[in-house]
PDB file of N, CA and C in Angstrom:
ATOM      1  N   UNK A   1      61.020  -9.908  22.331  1.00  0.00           N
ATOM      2  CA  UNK A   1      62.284  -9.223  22.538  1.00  0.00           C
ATOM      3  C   UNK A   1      63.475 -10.141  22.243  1.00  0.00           C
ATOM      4  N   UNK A   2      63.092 -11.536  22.331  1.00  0.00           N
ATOM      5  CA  UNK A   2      64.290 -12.265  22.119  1.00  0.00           C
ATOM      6  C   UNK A   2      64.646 -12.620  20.917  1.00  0.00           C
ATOM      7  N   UNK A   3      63.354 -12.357  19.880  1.00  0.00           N
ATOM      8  CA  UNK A   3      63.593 -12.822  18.745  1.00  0.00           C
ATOM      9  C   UNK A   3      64.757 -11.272  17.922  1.00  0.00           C
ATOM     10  N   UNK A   4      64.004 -10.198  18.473  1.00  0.00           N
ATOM     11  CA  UNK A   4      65.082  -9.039  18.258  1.00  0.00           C
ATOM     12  C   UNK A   4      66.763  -8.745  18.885  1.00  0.00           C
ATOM     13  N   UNK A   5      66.560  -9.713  19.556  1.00  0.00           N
ATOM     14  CA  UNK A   5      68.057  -9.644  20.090  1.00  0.00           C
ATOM     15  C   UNK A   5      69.037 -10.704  19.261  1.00  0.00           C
ATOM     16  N   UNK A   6      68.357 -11.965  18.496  1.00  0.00           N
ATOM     17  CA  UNK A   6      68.571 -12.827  18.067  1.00  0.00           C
ATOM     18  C   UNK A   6      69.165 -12.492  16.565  1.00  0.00           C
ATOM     19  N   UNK A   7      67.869 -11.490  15.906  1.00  0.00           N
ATOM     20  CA  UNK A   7      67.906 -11.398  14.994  1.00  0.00           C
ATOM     21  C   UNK A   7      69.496 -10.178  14.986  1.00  0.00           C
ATOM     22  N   UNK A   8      69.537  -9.380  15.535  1.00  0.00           N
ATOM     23  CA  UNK A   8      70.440  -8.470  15.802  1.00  0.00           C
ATOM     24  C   UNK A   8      71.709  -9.251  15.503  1.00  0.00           C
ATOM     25  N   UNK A   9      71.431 -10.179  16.804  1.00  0.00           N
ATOM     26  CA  UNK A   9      73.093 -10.715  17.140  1.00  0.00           C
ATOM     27  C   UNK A   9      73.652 -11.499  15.518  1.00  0.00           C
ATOM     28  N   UNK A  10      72.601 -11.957  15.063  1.00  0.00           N
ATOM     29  CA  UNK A  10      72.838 -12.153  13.452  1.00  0.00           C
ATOM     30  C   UNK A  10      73.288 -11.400  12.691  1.00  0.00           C
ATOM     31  N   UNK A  11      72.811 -10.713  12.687  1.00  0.00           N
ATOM     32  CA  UNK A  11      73.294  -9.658  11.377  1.00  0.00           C
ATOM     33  C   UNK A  11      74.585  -9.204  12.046  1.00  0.00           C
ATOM     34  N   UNK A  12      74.592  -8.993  12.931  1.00  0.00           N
ATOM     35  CA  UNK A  12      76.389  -8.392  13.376  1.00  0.00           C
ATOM     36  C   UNK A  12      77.588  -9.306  13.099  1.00  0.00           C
ATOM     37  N   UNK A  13      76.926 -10.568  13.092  1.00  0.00           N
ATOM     38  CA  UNK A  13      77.474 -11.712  12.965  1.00  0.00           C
ATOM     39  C   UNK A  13      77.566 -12.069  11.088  1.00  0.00           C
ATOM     40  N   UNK A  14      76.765 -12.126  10.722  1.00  0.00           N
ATOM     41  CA  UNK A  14      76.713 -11.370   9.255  1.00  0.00           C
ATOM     42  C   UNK A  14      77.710 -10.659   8.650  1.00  0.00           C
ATOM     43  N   UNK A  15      77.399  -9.425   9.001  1.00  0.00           N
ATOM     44  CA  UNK A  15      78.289  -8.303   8.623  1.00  0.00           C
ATOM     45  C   UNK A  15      79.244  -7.946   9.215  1.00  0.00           C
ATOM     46  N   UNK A  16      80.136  -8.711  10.304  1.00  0.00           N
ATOM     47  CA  UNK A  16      81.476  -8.551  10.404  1.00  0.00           C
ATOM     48  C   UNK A  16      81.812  -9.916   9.916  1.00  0.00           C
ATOM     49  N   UNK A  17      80.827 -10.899   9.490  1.00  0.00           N
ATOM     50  CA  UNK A  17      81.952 -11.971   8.374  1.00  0.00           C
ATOM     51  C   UNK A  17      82.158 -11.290   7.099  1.00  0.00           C
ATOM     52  N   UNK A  18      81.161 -10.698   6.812  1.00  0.00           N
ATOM     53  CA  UNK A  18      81.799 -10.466   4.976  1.00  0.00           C
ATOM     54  C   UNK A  18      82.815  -9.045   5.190  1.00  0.00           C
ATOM     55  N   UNK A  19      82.384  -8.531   5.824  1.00  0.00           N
ATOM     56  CA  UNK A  19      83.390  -7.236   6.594  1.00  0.00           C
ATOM     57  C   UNK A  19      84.988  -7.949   6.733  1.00  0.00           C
ATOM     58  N   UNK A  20      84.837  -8.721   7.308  1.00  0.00           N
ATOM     59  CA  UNK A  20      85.824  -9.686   6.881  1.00  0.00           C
ATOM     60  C   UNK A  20      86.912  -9.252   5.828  1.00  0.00           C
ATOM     61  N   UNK A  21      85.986 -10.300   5.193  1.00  0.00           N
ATOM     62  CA  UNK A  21      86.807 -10.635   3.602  1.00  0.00           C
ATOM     63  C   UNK A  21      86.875  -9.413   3.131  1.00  0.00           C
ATOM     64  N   UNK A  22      86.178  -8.435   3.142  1.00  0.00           N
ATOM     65  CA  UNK A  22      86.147  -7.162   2.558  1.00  0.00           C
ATOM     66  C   UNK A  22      87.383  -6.522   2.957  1.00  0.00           C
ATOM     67  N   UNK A  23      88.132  -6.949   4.720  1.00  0.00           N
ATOM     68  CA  UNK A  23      88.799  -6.236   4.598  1.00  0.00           C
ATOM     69  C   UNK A  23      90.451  -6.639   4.297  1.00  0.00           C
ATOM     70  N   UNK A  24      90.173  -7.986   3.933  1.00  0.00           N
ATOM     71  CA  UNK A  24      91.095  -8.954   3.897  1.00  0.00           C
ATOM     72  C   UNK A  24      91.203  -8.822   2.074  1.00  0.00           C
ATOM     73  N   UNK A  25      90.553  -8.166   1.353  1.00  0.00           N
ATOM     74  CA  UNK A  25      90.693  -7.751  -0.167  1.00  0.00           C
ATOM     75  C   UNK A  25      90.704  -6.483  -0.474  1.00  0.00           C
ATOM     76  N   UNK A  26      90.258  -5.732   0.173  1.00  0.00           N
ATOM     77  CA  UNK A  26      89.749  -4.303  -0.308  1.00  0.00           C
ATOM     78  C   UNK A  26      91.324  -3.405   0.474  1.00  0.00           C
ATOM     79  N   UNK A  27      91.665  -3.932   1.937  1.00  0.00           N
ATOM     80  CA  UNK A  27      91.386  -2.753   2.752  1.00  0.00           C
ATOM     81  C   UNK A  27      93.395  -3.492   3.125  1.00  0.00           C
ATOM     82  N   UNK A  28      93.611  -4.575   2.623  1.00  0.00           N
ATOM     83  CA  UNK A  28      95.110  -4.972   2.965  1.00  0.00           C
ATOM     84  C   UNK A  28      94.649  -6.022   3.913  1.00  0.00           C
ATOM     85  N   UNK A  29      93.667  -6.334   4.954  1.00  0.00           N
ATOM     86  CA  UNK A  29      93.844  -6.854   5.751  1.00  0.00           C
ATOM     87  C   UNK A  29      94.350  -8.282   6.021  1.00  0.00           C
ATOM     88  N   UNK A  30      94.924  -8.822   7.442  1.00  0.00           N
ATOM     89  CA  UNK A  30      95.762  -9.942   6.686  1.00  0.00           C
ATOM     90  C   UNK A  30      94.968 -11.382   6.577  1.00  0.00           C
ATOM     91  N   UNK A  31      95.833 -12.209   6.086  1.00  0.00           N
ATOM     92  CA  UNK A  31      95.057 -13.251   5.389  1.00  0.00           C
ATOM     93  C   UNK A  31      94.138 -14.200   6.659  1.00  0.00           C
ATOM     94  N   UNK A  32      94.817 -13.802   7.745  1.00  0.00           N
ATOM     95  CA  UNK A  32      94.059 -14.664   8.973  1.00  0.00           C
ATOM     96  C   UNK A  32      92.472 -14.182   9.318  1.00  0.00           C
ATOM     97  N   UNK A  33      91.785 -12.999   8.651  1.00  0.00           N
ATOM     98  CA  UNK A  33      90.891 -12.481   9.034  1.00  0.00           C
ATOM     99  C   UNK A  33      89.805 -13.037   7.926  1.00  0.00           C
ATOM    100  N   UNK A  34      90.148 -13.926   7.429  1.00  0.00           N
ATOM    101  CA  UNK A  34      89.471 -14.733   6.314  1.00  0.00           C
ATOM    102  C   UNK A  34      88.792 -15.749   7.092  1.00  0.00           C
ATOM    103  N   UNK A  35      89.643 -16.145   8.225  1.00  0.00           N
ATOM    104  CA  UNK A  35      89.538 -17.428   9.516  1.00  0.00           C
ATOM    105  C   UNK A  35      88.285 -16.714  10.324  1.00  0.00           C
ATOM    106  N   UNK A  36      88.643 -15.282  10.561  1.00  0.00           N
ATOM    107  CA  UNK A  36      87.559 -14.872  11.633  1.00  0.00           C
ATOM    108  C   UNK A  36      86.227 -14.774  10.574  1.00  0.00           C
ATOM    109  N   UNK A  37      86.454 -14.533   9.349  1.00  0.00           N
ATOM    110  CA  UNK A  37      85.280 -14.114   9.010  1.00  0.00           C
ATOM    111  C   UNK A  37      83.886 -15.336   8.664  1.00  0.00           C
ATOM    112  N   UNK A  38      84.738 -15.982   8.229  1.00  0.00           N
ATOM    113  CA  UNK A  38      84.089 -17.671   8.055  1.00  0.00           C
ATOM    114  C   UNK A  38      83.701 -18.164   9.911  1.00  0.00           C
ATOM    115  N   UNK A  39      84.311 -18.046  10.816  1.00  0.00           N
ATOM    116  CA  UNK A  39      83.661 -18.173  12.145  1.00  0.00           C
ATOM    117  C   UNK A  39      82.409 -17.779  12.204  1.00  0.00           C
ATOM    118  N   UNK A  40      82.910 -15.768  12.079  1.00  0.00           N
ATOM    119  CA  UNK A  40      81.598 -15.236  12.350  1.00  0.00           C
ATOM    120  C   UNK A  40      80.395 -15.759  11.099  1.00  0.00           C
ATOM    121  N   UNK A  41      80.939 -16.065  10.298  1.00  0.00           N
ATOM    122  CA  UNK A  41      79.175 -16.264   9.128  1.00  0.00           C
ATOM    123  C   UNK A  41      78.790 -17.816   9.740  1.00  0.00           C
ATOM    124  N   UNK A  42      79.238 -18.753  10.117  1.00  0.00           N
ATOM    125  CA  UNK A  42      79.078 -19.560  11.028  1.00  0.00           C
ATOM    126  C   UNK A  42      77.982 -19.441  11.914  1.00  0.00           C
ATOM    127  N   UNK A  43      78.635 -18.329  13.074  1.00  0.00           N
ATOM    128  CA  UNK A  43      77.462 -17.907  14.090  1.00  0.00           C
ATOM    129  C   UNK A  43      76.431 -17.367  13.401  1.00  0.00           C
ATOM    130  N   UNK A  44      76.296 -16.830  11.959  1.00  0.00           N
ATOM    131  CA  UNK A  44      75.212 -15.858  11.927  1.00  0.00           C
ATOM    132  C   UNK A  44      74.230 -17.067  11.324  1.00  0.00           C
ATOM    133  N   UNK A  45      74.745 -18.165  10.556  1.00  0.00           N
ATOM    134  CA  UNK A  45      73.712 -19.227  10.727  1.00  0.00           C
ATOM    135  C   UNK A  45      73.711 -19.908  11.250  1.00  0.00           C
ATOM    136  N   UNK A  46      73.862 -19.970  12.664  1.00  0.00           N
ATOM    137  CA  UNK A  46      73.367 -20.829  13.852  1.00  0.00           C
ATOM    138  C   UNK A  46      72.196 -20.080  14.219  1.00  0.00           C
ATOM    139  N   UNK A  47      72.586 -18.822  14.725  1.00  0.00           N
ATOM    140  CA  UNK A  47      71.537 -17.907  15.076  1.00  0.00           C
ATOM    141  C   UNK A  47      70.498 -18.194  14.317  1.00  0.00           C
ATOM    142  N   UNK A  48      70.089 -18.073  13.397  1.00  0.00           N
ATOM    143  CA  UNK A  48      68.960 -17.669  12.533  1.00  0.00           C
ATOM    144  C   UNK A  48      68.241 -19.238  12.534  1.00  0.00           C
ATOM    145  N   UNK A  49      68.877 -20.355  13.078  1.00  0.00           N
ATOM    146  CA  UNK A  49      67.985 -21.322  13.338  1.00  0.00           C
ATOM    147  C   UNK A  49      67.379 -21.209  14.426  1.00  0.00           C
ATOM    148  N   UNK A  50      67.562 -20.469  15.479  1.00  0.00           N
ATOM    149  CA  UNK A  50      66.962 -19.875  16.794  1.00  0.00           C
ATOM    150  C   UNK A  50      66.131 -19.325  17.078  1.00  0.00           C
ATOM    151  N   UNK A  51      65.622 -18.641  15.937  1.00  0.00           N
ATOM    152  CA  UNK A  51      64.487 -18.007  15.549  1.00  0.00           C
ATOM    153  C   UNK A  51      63.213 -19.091  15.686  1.00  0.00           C
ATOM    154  N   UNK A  52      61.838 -18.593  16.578  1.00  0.00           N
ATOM    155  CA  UNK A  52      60.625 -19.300  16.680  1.00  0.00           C
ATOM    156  C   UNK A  52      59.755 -19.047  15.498  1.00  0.00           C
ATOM    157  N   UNK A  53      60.240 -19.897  14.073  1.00  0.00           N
ATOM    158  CA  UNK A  53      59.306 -19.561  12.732  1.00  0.00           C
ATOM    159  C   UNK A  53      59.028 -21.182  12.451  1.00  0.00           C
ATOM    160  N   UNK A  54      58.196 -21.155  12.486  1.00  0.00           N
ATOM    161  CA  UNK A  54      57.765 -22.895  11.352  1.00  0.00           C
ATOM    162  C   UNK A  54      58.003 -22.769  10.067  1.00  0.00           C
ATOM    163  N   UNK A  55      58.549 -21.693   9.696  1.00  0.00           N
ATOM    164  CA  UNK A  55      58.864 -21.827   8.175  1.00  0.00           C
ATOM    165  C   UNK A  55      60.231 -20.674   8.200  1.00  0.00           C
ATOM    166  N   UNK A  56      61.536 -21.071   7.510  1.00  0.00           N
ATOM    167  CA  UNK A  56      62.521 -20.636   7.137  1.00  0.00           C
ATOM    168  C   UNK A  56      62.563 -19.618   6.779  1.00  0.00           C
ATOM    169  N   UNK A  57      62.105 -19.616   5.888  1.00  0.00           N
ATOM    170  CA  UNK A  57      61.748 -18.180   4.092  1.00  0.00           C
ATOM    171  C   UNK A  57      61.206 -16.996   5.225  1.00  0.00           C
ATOM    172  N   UNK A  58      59.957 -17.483   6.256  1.00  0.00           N
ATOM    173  CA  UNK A  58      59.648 -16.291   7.281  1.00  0.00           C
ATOM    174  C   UNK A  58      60.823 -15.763   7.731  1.00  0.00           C
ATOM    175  N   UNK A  59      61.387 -16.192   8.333  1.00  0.00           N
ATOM    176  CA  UNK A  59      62.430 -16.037   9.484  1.00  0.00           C
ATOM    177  C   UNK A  59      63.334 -15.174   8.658  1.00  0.00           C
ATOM    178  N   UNK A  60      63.777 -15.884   7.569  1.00  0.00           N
ATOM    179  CA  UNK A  60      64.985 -14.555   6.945  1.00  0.00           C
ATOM    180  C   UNK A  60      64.207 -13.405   6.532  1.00  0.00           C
ATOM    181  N   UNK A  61      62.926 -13.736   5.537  1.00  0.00           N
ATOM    182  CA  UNK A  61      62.425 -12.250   5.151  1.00  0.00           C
ATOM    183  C   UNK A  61      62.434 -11.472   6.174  1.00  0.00           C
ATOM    184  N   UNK A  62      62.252 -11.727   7.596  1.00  0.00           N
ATOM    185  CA  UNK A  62      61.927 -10.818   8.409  1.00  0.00           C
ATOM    186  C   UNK A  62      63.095 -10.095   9.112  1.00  0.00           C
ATOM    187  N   UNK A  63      64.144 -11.430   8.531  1.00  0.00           N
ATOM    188  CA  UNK A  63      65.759 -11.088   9.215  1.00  0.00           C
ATOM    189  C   UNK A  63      66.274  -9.843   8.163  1.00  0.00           C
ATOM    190  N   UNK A  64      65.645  -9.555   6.788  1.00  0.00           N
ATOM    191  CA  UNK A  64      66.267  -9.003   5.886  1.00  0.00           C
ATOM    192  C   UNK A  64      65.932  -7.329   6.079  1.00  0.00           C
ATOM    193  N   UNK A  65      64.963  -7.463   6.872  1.00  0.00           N
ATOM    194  CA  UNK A  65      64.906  -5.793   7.727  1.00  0.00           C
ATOM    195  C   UNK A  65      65.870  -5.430   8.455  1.00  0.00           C
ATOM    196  N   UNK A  66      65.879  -6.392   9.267  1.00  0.00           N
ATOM    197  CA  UNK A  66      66.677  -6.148  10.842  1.00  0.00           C
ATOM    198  C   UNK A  66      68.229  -5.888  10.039  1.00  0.00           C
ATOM    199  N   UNK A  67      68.383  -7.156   9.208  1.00  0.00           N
ATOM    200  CA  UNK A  67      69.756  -6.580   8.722  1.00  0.00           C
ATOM    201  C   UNK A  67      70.097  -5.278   8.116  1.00  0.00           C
ATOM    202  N   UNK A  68      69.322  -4.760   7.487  1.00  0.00           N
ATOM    203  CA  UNK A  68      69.284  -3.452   6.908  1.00  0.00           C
ATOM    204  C   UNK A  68      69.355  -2.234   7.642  1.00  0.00           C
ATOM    205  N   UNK A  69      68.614  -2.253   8.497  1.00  0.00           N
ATOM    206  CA  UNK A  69      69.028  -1.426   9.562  1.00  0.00           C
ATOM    207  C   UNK A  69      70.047  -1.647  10.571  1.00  0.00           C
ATOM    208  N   UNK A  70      70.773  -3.060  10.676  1.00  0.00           N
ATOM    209  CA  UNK A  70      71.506  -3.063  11.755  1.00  0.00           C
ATOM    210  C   UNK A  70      72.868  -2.185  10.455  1.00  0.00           C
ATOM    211  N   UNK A  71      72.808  -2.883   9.453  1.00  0.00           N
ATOM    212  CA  UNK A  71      74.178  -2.353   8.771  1.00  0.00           C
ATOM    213  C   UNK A  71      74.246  -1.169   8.300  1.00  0.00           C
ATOM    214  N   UNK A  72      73.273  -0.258   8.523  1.00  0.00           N
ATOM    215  CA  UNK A  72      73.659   1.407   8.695  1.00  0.00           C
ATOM    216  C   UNK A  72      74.144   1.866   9.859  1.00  0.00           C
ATOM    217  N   UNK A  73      73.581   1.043  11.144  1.00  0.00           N
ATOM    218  CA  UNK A  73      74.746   1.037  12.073  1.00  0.00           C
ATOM    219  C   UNK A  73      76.225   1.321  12.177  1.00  0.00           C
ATOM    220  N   UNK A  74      76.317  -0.229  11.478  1.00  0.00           N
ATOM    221  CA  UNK A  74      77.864  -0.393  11.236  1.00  0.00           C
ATOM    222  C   UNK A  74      78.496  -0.032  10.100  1.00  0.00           C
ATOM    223  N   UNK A  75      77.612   0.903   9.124  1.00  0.00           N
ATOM    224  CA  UNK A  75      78.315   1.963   8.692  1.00  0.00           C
ATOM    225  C   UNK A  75      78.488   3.303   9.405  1.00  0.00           C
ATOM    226  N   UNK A  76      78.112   3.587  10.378  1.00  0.00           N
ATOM    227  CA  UNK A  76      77.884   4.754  11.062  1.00  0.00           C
ATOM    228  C   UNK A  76      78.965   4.447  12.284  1.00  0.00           C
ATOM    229  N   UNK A  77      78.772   3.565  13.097  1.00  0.00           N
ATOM    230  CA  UNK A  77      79.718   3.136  14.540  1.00  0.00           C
ATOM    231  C   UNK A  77      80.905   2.829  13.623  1.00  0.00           C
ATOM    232  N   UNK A  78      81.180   1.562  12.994  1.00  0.00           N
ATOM    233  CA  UNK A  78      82.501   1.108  12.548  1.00  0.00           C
ATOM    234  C   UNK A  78      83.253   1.459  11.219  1.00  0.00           C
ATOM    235  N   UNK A  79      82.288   1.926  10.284  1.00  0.00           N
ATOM    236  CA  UNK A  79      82.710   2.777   9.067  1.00  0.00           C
ATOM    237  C   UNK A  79      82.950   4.612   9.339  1.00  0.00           C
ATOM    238  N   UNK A  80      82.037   4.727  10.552  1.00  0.00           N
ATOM    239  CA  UNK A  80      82.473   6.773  10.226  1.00  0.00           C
ATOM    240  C   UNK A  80      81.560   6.903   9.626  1.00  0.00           C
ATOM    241  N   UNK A  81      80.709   6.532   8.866  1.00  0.00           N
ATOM    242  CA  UNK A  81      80.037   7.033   8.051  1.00  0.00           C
ATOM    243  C   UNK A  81      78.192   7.442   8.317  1.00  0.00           C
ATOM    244  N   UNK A  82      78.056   8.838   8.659  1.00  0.00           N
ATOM    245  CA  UNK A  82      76.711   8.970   8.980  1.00  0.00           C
ATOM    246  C   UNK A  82      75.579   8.495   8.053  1.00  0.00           C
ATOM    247  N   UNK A  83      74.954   7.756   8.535  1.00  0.00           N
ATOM    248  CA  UNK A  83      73.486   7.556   7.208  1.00  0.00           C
ATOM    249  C   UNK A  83      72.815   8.861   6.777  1.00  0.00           C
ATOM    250  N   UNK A  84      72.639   8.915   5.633  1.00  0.00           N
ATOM    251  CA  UNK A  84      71.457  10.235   5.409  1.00  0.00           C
ATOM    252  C   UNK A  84      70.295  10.176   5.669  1.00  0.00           C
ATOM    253  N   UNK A  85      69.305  10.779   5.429  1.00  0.00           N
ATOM    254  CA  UNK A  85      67.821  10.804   5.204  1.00  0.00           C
ATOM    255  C   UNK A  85      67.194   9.379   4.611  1.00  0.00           C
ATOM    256  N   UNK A  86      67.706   9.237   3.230  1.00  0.00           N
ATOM    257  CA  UNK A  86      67.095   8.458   2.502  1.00  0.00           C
ATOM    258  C   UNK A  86      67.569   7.185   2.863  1.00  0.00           C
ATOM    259  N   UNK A  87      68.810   7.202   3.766  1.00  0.00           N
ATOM    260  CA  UNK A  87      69.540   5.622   4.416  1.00  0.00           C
ATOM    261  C   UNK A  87      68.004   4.916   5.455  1.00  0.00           C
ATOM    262  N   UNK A  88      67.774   6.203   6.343  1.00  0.00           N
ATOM    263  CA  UNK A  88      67.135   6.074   7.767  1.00  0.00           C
ATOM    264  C   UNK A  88      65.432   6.112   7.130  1.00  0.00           C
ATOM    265  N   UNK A  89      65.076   6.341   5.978  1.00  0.00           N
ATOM    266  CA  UNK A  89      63.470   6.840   5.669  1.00  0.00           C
ATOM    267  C   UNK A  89      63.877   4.690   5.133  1.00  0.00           C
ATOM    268  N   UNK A  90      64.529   4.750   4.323  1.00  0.00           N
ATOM    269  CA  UNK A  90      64.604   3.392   3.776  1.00  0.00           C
ATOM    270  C   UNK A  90      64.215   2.302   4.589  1.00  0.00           C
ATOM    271  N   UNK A  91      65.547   2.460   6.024  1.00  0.00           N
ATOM    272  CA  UNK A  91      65.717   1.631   6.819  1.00  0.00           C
ATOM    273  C   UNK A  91      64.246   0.978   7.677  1.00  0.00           C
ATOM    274  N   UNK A  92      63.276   2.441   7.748  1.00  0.00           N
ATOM    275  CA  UNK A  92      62.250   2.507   8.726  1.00  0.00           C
ATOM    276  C   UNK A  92      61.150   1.889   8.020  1.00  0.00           C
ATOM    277  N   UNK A  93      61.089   1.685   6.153  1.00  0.00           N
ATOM    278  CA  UNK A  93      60.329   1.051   5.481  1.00  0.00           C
ATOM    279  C   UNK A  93      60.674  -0.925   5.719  1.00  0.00           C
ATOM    280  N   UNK A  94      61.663  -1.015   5.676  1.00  0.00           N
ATOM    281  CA  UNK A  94      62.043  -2.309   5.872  1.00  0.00           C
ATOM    282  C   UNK A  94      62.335  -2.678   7.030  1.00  0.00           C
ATOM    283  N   UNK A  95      62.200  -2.015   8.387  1.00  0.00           N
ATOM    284  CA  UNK A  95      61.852  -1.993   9.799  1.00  0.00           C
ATOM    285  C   UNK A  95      60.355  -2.320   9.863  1.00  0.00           C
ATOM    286  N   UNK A  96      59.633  -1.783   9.132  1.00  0.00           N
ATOM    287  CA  UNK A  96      57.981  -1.912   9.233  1.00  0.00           C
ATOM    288  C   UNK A  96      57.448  -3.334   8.631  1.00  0.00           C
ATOM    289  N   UNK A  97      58.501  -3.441   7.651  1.00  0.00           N
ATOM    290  CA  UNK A  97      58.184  -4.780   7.435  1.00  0.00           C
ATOM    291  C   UNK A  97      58.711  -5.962   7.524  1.00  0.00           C
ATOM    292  N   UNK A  98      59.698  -5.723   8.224  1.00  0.00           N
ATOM    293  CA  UNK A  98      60.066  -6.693   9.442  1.00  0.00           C
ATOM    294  C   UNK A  98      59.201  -7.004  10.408  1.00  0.00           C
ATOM    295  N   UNK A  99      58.517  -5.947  10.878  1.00  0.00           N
ATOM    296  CA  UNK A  99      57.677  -6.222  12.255  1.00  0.00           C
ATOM    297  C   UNK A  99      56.349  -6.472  11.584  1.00  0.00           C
ATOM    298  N   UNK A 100      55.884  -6.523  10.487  1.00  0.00           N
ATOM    299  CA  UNK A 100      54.369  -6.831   9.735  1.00  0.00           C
ATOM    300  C   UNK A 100      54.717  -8.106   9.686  1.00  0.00           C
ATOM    301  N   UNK A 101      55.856  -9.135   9.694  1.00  0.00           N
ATOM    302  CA  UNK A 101      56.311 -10.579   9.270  1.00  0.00           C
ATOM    303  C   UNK A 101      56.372 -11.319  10.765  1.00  0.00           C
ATOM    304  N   UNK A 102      56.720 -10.667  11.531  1.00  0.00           N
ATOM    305  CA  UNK A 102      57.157 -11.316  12.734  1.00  0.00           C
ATOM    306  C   UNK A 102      56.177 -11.316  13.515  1.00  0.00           C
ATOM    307  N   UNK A 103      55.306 -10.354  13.676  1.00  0.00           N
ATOM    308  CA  UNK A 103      54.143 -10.110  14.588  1.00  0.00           C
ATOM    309  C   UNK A 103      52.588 -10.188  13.666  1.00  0.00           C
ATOM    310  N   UNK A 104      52.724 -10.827  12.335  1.00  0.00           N
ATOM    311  CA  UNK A 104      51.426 -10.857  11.875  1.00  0.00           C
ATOM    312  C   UNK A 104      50.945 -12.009  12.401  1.00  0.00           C
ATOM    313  N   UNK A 105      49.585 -12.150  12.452  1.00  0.00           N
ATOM    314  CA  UNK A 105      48.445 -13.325  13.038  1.00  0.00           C
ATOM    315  C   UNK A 105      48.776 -14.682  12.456  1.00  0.00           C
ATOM    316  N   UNK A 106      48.866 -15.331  12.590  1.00  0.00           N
ATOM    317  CA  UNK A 106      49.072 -16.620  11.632  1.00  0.00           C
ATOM    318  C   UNK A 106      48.308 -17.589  11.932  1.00  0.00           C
ATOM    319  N   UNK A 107      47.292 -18.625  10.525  1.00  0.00           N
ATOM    320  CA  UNK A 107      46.702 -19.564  10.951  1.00  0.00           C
ATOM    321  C   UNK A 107      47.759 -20.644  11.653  1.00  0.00           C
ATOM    322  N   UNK A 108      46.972 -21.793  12.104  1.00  0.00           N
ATOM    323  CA  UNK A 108      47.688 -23.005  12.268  1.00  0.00           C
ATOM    324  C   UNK A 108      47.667 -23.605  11.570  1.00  0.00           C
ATOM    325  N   UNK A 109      48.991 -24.245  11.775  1.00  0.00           N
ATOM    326  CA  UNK A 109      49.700 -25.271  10.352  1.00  0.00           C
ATOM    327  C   UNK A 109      49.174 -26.645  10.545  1.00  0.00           C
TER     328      UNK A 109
END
């Protein structure tokens, strides 16, 4: 459970840094949110060293689910924007294999 709370708190951390810049180019926002956004991508790789993997490359492949589904989220909560079918059928394929990475058997190293 902690590694899912971990991985979570990452990707939020993630995707409100480049959310950020996105909105600091796209959207007018002002130039100080360039400051928050570089913070938050900061935290999102601290986090991801927190993760219990003996190998790196694990840890993100498995982070690259969690992110996927966390950021239909935050297109849905902070964008307005409902996911469709094919957002949530997607999300639940790369949810599955998130949890085939994190919870598979592993020899010892």
């Amino acid at each position: 459970m902690l590694t899912l709370a971990i991985y979570v708190g990452a990707a939020l951390a993630e995707i409100a840094g480049c959310f950020a810049f996105w909105a600091w180019y796209r959207l007018d926002a002002p130039f100080w949110w360039i400051g928050l956004g570089l913070a938050s991508l900061a935290v999102f790789a601290f986090l991801l060293t927190l993760i219990d993997s003996n190998a790196a490359g694990r840890a993100y492949a498995a982070y690259g689910g969690i992110y996927i589904a966390t950021s239909l989220s935050w297109l849905w909560v902070i964008e307005g924007i409902r996911p469709d079918r094919w957002d949530l059928i997607g999300a639940g394929f790369c949810l599955l294999g998130a949890g085939i990475i994190i919870a598979g058997p592993r020899a010892p190293i």
